[in-house]
C-alpha atoms as a PDB file:
ATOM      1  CA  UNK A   1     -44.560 -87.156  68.764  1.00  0.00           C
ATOM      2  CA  UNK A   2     -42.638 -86.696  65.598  1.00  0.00           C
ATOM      3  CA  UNK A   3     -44.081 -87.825  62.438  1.00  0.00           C
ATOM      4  CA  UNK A   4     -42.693 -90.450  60.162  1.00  0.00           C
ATOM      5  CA  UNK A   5     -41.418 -88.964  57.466  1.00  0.00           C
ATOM      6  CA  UNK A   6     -42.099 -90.234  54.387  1.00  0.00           C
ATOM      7  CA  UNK A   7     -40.530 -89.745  50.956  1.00  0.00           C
ATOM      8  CA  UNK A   8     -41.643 -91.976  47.793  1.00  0.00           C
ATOM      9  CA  UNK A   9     -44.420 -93.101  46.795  1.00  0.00           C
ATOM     10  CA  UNK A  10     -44.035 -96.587  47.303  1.00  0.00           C
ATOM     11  CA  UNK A  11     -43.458 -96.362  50.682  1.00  0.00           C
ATOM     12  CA  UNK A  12     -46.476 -94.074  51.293  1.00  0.00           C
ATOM     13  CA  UNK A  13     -48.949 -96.809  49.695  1.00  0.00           C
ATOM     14  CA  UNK A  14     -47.647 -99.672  51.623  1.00  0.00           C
ATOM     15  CA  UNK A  15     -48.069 -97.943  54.439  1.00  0.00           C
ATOM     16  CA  UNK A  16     -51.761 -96.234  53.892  1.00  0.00           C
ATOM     17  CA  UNK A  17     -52.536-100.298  52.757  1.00  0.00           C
ATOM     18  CA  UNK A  18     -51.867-101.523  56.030  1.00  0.00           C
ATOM     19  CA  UNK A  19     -53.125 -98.793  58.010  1.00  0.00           C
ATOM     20  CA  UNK A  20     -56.537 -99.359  60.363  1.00  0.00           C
ATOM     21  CA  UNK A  21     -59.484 -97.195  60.741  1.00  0.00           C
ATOM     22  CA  UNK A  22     -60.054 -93.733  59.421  1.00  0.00           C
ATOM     23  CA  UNK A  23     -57.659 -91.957  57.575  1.00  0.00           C
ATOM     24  CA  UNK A  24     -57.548 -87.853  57.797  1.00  0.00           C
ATOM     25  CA  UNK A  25     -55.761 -86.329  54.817  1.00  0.00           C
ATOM     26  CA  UNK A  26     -54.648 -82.598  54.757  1.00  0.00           C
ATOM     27  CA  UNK A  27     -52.968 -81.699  51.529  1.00  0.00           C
ATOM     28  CA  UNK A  28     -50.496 -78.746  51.374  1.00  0.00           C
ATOM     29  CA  UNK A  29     -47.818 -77.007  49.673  1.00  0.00           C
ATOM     30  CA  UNK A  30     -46.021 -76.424  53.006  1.00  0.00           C
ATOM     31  CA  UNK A  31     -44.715 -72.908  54.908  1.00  0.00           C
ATOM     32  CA  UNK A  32     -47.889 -73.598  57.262  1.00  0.00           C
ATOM     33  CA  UNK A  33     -49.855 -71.260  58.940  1.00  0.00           C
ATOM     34  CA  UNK A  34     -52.540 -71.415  61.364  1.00  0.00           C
ATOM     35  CA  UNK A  35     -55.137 -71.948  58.323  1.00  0.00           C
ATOM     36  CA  UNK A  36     -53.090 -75.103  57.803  1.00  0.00           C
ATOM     37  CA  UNK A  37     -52.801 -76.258  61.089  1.00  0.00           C
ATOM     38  CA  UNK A  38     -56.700 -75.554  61.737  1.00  0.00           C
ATOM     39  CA  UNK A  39     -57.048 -78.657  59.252  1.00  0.00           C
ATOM     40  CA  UNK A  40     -54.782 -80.582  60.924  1.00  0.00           C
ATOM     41  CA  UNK A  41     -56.657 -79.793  64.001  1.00  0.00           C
ATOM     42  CA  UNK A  42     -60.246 -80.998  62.321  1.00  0.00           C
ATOM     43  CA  UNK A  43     -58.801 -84.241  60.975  1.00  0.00           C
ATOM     44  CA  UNK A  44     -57.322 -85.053  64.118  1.00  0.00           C
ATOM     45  CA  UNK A  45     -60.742 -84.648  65.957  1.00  0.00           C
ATOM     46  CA  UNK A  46     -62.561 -86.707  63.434  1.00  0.00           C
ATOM     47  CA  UNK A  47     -60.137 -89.209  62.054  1.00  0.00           C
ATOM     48  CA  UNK A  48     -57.405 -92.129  63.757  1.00  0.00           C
ATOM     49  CA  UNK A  49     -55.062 -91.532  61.391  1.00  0.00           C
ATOM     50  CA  UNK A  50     -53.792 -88.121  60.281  1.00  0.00           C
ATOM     51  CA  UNK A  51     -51.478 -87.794  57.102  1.00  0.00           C
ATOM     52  CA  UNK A  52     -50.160 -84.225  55.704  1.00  0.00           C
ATOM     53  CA  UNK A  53     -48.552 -84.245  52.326  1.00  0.00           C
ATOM     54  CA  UNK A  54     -46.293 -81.320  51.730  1.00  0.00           C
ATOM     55  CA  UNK A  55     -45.528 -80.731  48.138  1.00  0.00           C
ATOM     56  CA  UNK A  56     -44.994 -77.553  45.987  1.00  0.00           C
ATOM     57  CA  UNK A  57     -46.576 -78.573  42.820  1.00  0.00           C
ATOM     58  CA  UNK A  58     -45.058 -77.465  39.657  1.00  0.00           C
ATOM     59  CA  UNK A  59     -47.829 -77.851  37.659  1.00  0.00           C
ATOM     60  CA  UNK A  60     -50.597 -75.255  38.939  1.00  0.00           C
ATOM     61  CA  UNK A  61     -47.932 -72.930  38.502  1.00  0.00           C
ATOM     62  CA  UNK A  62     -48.047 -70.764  35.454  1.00  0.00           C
ATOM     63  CA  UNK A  63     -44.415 -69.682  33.663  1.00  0.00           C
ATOM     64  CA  UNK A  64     -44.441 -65.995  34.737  1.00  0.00           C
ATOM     65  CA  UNK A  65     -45.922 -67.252  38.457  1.00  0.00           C
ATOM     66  CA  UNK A  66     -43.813 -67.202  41.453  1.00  0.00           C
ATOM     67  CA  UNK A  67     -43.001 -71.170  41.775  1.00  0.00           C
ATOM     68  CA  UNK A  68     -38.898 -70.085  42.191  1.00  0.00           C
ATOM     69  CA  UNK A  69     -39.767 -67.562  45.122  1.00  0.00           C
ATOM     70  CA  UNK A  70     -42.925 -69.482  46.768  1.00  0.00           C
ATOM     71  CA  UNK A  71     -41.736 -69.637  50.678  1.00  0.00           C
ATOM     72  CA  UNK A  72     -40.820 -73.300  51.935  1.00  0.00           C
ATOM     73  CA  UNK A  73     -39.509 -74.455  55.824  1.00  0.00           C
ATOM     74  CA  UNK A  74     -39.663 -77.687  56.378  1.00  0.00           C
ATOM     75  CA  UNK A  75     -38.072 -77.784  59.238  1.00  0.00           C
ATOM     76  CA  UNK A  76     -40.351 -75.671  60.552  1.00  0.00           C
ATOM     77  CA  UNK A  77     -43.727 -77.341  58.788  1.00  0.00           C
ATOM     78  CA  UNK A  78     -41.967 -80.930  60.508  1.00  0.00           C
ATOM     79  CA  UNK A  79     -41.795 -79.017  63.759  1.00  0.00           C
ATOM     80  CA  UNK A  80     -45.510 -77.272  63.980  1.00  0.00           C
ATOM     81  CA  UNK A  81     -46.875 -80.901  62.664  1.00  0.00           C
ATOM     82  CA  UNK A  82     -44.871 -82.675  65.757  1.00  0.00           C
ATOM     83  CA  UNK A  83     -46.726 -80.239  68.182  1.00  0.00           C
ATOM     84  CA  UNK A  84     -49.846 -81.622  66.671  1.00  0.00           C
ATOM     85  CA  UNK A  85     -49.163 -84.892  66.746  1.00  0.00           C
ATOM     86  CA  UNK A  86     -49.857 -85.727  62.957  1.00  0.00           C
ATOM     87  CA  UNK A  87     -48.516 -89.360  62.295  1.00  0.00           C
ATOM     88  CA  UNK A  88     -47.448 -89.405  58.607  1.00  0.00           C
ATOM     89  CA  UNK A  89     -45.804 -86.290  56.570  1.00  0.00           C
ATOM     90  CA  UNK A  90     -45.691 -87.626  52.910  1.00  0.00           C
ATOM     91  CA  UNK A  91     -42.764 -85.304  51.434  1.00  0.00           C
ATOM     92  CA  UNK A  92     -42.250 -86.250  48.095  1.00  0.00           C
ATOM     93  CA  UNK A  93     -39.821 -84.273  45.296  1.00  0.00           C
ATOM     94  CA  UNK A  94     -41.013 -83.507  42.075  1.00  0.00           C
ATOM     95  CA  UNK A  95     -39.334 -86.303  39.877  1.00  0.00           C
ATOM     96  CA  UNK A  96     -41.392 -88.458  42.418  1.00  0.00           C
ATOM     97  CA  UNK A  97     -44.404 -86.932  41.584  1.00  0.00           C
ATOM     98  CA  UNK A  98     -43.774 -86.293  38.011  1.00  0.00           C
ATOM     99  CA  UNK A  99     -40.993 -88.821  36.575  1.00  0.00           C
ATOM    100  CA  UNK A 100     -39.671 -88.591  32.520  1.00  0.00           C
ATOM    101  CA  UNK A 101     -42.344 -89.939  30.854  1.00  0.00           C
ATOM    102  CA  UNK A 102     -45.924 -88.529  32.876  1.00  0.00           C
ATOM    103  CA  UNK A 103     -48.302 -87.535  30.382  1.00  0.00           C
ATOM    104  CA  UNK A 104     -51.442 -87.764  31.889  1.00  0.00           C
ATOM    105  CA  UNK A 105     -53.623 -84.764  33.575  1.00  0.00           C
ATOM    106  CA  UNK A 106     -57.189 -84.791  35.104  1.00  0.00           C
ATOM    107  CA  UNK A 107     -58.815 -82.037  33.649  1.00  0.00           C
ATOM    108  CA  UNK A 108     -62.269 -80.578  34.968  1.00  0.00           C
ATOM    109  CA  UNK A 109     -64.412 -79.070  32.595  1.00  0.00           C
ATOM    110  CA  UNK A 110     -66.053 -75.568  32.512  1.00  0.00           C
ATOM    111  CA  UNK A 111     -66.074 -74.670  36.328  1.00  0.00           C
ATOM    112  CA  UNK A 112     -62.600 -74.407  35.923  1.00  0.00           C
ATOM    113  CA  UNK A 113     -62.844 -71.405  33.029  1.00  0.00           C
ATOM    114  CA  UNK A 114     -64.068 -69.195  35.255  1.00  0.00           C
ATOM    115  CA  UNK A 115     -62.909 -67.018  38.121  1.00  0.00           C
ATOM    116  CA  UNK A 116     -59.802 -67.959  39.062  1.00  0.00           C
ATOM    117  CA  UNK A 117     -59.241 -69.691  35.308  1.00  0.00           C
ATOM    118  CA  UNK A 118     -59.740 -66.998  33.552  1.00  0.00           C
ATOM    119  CA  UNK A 119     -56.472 -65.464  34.559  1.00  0.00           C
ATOM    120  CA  UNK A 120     -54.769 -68.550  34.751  1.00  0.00           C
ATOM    121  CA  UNK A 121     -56.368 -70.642  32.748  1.00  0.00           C
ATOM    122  CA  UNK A 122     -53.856 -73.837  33.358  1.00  0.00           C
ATOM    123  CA  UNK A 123     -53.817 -73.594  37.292  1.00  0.00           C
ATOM    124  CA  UNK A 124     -56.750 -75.754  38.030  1.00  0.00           C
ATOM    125  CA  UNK A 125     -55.503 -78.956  35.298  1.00  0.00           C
ATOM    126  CA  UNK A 126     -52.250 -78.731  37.565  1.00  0.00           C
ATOM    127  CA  UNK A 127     -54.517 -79.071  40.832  1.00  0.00           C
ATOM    128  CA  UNK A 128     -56.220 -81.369  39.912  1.00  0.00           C
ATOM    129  CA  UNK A 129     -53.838 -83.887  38.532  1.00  0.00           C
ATOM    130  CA  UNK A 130     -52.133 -83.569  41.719  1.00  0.00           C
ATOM    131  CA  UNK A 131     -54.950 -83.933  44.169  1.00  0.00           C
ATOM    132  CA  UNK A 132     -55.818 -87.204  42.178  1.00  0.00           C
ATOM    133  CA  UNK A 133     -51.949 -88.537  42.652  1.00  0.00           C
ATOM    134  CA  UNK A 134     -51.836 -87.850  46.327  1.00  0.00           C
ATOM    135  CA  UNK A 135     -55.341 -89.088  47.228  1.00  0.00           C
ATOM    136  CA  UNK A 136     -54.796 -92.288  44.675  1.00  0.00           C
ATOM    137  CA  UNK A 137     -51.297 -92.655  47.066  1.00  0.00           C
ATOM    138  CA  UNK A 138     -53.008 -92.133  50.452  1.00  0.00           C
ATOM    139  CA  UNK A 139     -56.091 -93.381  49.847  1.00  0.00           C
ATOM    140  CA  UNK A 140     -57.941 -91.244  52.860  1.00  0.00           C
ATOM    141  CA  UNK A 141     -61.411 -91.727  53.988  1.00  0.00           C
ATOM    142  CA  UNK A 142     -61.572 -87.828  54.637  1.00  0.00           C
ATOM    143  CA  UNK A 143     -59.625 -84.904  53.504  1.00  0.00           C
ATOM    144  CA  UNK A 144     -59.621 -80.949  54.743  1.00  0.00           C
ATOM    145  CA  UNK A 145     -59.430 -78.015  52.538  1.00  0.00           C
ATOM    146  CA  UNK A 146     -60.128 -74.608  53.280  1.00  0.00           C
ATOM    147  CA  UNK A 147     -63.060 -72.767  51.865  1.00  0.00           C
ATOM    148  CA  UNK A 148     -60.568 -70.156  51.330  1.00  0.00           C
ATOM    149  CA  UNK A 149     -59.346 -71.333  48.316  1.00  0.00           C
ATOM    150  CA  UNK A 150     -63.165 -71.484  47.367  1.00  0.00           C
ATOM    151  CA  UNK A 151     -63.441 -72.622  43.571  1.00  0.00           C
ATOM    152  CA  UNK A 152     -60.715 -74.986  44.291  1.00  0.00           C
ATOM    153  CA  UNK A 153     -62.995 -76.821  46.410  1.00  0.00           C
ATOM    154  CA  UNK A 154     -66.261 -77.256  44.592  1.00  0.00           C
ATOM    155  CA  UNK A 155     -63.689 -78.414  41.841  1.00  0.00           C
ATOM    156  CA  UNK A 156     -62.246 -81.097  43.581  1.00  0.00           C
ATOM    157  CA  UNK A 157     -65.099 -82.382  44.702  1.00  0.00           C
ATOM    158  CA  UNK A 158     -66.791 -82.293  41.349  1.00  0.00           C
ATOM    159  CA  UNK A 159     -63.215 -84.271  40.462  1.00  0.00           C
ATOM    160  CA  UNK A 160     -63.862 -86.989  43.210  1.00  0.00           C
ATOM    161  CA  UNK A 161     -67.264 -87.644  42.352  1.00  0.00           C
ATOM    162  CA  UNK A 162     -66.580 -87.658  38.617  1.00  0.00           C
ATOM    163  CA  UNK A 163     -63.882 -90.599  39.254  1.00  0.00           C
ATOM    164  CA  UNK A 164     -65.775 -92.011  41.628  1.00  0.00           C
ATOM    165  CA  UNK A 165     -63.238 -91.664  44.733  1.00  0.00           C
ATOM    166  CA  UNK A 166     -64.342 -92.872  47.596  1.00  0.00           C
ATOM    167  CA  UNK A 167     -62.805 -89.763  49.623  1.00  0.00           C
ATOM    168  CA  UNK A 168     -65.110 -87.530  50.981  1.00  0.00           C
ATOM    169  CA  UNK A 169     -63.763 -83.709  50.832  1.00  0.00           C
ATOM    170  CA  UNK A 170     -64.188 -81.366  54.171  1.00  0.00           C
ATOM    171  CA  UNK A 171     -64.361 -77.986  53.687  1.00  0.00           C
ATOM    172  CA  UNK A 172     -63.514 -75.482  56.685  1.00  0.00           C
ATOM    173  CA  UNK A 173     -63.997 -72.074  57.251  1.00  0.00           C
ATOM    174  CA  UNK A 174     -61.488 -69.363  56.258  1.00  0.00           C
ATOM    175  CA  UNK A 175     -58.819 -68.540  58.904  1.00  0.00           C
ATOM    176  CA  UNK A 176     -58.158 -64.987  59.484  1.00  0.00           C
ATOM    177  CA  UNK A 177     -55.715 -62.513  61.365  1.00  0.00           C
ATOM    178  CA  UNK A 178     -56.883 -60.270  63.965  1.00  0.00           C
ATOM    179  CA  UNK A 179     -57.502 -57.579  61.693  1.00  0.00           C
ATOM    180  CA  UNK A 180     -59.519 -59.700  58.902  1.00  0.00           C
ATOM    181  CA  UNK A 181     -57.196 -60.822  56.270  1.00  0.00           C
ATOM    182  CA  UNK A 182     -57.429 -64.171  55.472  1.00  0.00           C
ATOM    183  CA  UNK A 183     -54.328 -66.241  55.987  1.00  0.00           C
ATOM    184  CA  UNK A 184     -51.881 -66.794  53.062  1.00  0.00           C
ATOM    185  CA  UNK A 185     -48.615 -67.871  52.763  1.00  0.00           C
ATOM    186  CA  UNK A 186     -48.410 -65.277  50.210  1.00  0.00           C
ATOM    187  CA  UNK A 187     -48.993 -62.572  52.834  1.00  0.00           C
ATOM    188  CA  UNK A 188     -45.162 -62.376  53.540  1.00  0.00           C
ATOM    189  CA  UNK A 189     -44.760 -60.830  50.220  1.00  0.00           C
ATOM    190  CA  UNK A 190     -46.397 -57.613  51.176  1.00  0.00           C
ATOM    191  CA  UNK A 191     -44.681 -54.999  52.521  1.00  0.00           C
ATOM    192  CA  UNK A 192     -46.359 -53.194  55.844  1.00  0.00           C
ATOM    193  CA  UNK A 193     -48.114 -50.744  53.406  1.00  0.00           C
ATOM    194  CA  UNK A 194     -49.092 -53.574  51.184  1.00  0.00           C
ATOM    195  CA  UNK A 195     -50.037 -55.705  53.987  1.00  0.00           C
ATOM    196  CA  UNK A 196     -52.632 -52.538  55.401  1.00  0.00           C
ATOM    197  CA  UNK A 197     -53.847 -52.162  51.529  1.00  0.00           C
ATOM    198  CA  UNK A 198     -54.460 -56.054  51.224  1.00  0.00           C
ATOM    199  CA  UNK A 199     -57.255 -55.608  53.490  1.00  0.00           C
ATOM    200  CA  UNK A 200     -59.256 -54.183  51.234  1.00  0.00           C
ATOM    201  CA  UNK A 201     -60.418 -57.669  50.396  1.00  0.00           C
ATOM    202  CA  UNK A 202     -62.027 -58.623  53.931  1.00  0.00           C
ATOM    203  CA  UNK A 203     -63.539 -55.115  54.021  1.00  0.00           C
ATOM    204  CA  UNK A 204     -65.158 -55.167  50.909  1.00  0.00           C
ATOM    205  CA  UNK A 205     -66.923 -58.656  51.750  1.00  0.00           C
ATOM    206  CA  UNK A 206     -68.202 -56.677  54.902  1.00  0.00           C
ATOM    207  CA  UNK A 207     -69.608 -54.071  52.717  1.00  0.00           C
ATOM    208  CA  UNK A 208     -71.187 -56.599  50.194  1.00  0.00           C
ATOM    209  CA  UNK A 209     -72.619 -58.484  53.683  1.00  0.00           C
ATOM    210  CA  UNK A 210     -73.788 -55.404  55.109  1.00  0.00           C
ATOM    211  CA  UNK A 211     -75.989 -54.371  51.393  1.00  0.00           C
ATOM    212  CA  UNK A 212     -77.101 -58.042  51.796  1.00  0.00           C
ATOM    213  CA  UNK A 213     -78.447 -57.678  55.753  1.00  0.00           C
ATOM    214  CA  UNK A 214     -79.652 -53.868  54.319  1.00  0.00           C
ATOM    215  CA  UNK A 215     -82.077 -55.917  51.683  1.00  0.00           C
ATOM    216  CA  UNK A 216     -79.907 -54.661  49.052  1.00  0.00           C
ATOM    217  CA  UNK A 217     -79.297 -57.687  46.738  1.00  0.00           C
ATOM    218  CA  UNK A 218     -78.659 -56.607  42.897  1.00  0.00           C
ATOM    219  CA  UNK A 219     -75.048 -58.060  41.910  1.00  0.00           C
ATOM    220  CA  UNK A 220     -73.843 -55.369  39.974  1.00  0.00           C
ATOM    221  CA  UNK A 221     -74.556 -52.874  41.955  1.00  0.00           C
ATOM    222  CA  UNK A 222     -73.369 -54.410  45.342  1.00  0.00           C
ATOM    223  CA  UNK A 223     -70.088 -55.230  42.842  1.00  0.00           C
ATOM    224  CA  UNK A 224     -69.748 -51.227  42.090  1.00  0.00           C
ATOM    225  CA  UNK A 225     -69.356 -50.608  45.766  1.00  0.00           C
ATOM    226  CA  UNK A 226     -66.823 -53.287  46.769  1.00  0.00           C
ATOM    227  CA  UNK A 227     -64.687 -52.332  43.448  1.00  0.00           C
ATOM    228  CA  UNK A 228     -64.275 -48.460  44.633  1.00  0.00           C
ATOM    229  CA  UNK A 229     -63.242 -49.459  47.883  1.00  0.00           C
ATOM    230  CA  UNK A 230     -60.725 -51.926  46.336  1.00  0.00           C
ATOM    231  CA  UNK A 231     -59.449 -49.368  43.826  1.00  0.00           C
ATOM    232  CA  UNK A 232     -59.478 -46.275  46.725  1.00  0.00           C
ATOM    233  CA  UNK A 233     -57.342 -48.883  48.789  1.00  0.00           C
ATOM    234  CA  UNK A 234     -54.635 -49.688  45.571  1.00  0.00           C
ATOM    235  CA  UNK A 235     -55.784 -52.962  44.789  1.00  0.00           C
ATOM    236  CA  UNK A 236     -56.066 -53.728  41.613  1.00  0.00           C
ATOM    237  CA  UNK A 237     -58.791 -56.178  40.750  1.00  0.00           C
ATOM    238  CA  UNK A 238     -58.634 -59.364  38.879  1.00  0.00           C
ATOM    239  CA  UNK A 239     -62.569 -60.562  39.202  1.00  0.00           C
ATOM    240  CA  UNK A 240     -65.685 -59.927  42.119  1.00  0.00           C
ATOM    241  CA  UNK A 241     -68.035 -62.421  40.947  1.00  0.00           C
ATOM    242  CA  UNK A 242     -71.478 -63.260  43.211  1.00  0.00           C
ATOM    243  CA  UNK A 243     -71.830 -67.361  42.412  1.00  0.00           C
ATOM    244  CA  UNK A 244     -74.034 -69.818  43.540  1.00  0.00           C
ATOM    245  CA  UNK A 245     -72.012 -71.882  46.089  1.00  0.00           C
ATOM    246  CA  UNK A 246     -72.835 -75.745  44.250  1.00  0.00           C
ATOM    247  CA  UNK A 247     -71.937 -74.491  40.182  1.00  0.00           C
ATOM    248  CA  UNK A 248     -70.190 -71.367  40.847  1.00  0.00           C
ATOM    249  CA  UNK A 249     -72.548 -70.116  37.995  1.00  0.00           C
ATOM    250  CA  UNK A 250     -72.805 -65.972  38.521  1.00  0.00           C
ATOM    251  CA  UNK A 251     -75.985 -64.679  39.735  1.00  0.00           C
ATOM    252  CA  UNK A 252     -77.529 -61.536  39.097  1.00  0.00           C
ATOM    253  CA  UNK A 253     -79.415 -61.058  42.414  1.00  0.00           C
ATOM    254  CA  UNK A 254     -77.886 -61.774  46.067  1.00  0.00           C
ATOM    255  CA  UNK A 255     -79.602 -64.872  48.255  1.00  0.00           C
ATOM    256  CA  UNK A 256     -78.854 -66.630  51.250  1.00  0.00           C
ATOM    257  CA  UNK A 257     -76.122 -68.736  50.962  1.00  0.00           C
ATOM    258  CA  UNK A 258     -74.512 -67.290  47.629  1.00  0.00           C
ATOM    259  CA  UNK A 259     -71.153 -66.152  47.622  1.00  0.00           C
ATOM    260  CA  UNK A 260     -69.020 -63.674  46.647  1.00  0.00           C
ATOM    261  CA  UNK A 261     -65.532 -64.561  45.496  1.00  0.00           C
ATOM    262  CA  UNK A 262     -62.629 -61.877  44.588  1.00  0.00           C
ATOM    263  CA  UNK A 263     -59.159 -62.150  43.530  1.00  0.00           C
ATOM    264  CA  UNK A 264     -57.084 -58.650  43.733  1.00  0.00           C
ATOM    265  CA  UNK A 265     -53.366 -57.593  43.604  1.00  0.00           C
ATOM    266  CA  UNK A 266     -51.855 -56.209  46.073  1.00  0.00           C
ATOM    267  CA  UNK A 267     -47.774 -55.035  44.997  1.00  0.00           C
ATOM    268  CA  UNK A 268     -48.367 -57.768  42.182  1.00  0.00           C
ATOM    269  CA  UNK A 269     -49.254 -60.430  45.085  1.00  0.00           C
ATOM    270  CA  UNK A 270     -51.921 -62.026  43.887  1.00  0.00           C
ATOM    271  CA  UNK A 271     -54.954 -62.133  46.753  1.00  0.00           C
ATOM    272  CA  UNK A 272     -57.841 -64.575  46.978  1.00  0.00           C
ATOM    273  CA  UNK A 273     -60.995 -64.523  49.714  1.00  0.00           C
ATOM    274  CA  UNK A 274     -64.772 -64.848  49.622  1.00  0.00           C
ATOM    275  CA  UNK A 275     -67.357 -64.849  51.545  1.00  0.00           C
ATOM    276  CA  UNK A 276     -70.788 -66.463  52.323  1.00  0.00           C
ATOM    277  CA  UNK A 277     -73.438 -64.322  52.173  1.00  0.00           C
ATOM    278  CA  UNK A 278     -75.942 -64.794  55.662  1.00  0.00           C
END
């Protein structure tokens, strides 16, 4: 079944108004991959009604960031949603979603500073002003994200509670390749050495797990190892941060259910993955 397609805003709350039982909302930027579709998958198992936005947002984007070059298909996204049977794709343009005029932005305080802000320190205002919008316009019961994008997710949901939305935010495990990397529509960037080099991420979380299962649990120390594999691989590293999963606050000392984020380049492709440590 194809999709309706849907384009303004308008349209997309009249319709969400009138819809009947539980919505499913998977938020996306589009060129979808298996990690997306996995979502897709979830919500269709535990919702009636299953709604993907597709919209590269501007805004998380920083000025020397790769907005102009970020991959897009939607004929293809429209054709891998059809196979799943998704009922709504909301597919707005930017002076939808940002008209002359906008100048309001939700802005999440401290968790965002770290990690991933520290290196781009107005990503996370630009997520989260768009993650209000959409779920304001679609007004799900449940939406999907992938723990992949890790910090994004304990920040949204800090976000929803804050504002009191009555969305409740899913998080599902990282999709992988076959040989460990963790999906990306980024990945296309790399060239084949680049792509071989970029796992340096998923085998440095198997070293840090490995210390962990070995009783081995000072951060620093565990941090040393995964940063000379990174290096001996060409990656250059950005942050390798053990956090505790709820405030993302670093810890000093490994413990069941922590986790270890990273961000590395990889032939100026920047790479994000973590891992929970078990």
């Amino acid at each position: 079944m194809r999709p309706v397609l849907v384009k303004t805003i308008s349209q997309m709350m009249q319709i969400s108004t009138k819809l009947k039982g539980t919505i499913g909302f998977v938020p996306t930027m589009g060129y979808l991959h298996r990690g997306h579709l996995s979502l897709v998958e979830t919500a269709k198992k535990n919702a009636d009604i299953v709604i993907v936005s597709i919209f590269v947002n501007p805004t998380q984007f920083s000025p020397n960031e790769d907005l102009s070059q970020y991959p897009r298909d939607i004929d293809s996204d429209i054709k891998l949603l059809s196979e799943l049977d998704v009922d709504y794709i909301f597919f707005p343009q930017e002076s939808e979603m940002y008209p002359d005029g906008c100048k309001t932005w939700v802005n999440v305080d401290k968790i965002t500073q770290v990690l991933c802000g520290k290196s781009r320190p107005t990503h996370f205002k630009g997520v989260t002003t768009i993650v209000a919008k959409l779920m304001n316009i679609v007004d799900p019961d449940l939406m999907y994200m992938g723990e992949k994008d890790f910090q994004q997710l304990v920040v949204l949901r800090q976000m929803a509670k804050d504002l009191n939305f009555k969305t409740e935010i899913i998080g599902c495990p990282i999709i992988r390749e076959e040989d460990g990397l963790a999906m990306s529509s980024r990945n296309k960037y790399l060239s084949p050495a680049g792509r071989k080099n970029a796992l340096c991420l998923h085998k440095a979380l198997l070293l840090a797990k490995k210390r962990f299962r070995q009783n081995i649990t000072n951060s620093s120390k565990i941090i040393t190892e995964m940063a000379d594999l990174i290096e001996n691989m060409e990656g250059v590293i950005d942050y390798i941060e053990v956090v505790d999963p709820d405030t993302l606050e670093h810890i000093t000392e490994l413990k069941k259910g922590c986790r270890i984020l990273l961000a590395v380049i990889i032939e100026n492709t920047r790479l994000i993955d973590n891992m929970k440590m078990e």
